[in-house]
Protein backbone atom coordinates (compact mmCIF):
# COMPACT_ATOMS: atom_id res chain seq x y z
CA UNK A 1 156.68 19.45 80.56
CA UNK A 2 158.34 18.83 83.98
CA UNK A 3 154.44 17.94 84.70
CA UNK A 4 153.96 14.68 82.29
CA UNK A 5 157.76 13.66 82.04
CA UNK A 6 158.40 13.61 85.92
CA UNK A 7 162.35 14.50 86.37
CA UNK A 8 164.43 13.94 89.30
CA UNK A 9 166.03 17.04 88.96
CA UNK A 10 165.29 20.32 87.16
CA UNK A 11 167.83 23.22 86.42
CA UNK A 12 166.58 26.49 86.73
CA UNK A 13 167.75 29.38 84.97
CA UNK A 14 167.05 32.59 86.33
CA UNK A 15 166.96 35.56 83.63
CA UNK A 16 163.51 36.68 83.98
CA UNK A 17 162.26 39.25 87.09
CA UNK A 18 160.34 36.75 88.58
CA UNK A 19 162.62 33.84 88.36
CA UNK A 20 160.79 31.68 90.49
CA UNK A 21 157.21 32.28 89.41
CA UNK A 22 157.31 29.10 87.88
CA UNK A 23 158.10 27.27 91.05
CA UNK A 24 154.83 28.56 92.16
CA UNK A 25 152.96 25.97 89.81
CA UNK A 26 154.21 22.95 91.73
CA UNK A 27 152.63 21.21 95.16
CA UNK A 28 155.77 21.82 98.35
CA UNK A 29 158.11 19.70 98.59
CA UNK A 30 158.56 19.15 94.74
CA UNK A 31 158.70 15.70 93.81
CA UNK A 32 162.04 16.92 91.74
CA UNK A 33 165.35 18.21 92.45
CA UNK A 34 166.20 21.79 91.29
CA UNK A 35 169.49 23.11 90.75
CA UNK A 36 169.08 26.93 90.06
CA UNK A 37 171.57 28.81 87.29
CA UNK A 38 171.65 32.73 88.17
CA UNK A 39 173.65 35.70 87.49
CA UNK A 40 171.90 37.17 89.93
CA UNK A 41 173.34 36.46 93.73
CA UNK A 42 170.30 38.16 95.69
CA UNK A 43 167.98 35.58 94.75
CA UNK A 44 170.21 32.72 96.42
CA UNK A 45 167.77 33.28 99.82
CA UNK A 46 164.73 33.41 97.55
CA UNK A 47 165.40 29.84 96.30
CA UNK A 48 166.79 28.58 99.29
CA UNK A 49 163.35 29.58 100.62
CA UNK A 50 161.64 27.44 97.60
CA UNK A 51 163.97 24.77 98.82
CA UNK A 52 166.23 24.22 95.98
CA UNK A 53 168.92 21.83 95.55
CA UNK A 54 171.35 23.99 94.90
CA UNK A 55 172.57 27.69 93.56
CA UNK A 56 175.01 28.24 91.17
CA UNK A 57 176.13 31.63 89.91
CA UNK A 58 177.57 32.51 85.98
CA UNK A 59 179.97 32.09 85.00
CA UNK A 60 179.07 28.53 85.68
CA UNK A 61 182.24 26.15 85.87
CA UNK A 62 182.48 22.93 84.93
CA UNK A 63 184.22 22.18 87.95
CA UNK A 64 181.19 23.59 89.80
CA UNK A 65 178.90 21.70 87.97
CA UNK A 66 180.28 18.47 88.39
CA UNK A 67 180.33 18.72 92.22
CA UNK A 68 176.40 19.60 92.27
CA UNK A 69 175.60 16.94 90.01
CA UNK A 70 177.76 14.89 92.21
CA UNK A 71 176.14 15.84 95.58
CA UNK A 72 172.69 15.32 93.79
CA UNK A 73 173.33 11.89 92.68
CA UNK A 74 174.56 11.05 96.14
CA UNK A 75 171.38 12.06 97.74
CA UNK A 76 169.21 10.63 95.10
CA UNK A 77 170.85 7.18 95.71
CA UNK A 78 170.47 7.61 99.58
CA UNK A 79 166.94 8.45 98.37
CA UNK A 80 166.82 5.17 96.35
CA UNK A 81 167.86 2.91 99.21
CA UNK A 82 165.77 4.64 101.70
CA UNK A 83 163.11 3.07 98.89
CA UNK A 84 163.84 -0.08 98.86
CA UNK A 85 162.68 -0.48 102.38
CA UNK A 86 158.53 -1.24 102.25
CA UNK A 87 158.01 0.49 105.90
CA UNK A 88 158.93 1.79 108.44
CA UNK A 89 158.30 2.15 111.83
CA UNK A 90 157.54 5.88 113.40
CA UNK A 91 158.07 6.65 117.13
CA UNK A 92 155.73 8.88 118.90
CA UNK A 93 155.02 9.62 122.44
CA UNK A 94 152.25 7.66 122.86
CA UNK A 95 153.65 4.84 120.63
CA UNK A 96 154.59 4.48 117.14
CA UNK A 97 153.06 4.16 113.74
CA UNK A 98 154.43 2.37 110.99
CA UNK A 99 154.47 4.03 107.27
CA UNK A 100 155.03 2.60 103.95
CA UNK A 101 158.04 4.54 102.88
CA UNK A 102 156.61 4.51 99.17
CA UNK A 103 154.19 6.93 100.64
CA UNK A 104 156.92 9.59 102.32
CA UNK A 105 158.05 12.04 99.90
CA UNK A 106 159.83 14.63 101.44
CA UNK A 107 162.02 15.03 105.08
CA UNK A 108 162.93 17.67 106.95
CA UNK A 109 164.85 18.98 109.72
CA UNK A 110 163.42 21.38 111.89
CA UNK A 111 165.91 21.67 115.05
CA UNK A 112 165.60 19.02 117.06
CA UNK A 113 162.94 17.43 115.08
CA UNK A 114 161.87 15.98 111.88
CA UNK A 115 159.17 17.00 109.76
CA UNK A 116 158.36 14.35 107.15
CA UNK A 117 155.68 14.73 103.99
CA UNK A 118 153.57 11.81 103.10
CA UNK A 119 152.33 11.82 99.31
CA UNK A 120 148.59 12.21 101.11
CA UNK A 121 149.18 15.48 102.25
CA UNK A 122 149.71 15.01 105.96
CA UNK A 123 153.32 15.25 107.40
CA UNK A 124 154.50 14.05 110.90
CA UNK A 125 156.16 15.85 113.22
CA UNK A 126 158.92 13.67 115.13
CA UNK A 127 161.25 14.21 117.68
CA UNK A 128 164.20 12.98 115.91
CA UNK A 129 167.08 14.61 114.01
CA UNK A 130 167.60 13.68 110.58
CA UNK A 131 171.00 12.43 111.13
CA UNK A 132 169.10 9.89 113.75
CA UNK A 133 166.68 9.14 111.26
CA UNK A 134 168.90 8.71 108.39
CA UNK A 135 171.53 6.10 110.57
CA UNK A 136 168.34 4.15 111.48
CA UNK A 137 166.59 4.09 108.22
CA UNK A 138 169.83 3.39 106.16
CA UNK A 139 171.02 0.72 107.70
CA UNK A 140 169.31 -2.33 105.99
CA UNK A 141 169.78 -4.19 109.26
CA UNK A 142 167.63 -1.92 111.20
CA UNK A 143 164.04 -2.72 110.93
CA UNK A 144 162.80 0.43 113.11
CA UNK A 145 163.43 3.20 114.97
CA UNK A 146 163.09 2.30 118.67
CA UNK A 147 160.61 4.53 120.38
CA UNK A 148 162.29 3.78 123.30
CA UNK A 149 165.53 6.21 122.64
């Protein structure tokens, strides 16, 4: 199902031994969110590992389910005006490259870098933080990142 409908987010529940088995089925990064229901608190490094949105133990509170839902909508709309923007322009050391952003799917910080998956396969190593990159790419009146920093 989460195949043909194509959700932004997907909450996991975790009863079976292998709760993230079906995880396994999907291409990394996921092009959906997952928010992972457990009673189970030793699998919270498994999934963090499978890069899930977020871990919530039973007994689940509203309270506690508001605020992920809340946190996930904020980065979804981040994600949505990050979007809206038809390229961007990637620093290098040799020079820079510019990428349509429909075609980057996935960031990540690794350090003092960024990693960040385009929908081809490839991903680009950068050296840029992803606070850098997100105050440069956010900002509608920024075009590109200068490789010049």
């Amino acid at each position: 199902m989460v195949k043909k409908e194509f959700p932004d987010v997907v909450f996991l529940e975790t009863f079976q031994r292998k709760p993230f088995k079906f995880l396994e089925s999907f291409k990394k990064p996921y092009s959906f969110e997952i928010i992972v229901i457990s009673k189970n608190e030793n699998n919270a490094m498994e999934a963090i590992k499978m890069g899930v949105f977020d871990y919530i133990l039973y007994p689940v509170g509203l309270k506690m389910l508001k605020e992920s839902i809340a946190r996930l909508e904020e980065k979804l709309e981040e994600h949505k005006k990050l979007k809206q923007r038809k390229e961007i322009v990637i620093p290098f050391q040799n020079g820079y490259i510019t990428e349509r952003l429909e075609n980057i799917i996935y960031l990540a910080g690794e350090l003092n870098y960024s990693r960040i998956y385009l929908d081809n396969g490839r991903d680009l190593l950068i050296a840029r933080t992803l606070k850098i990159l997100k105050k440069y790419w956010m900002n509608p009146s920024t075009e590109s990142i200068s490789p010049t920093w």
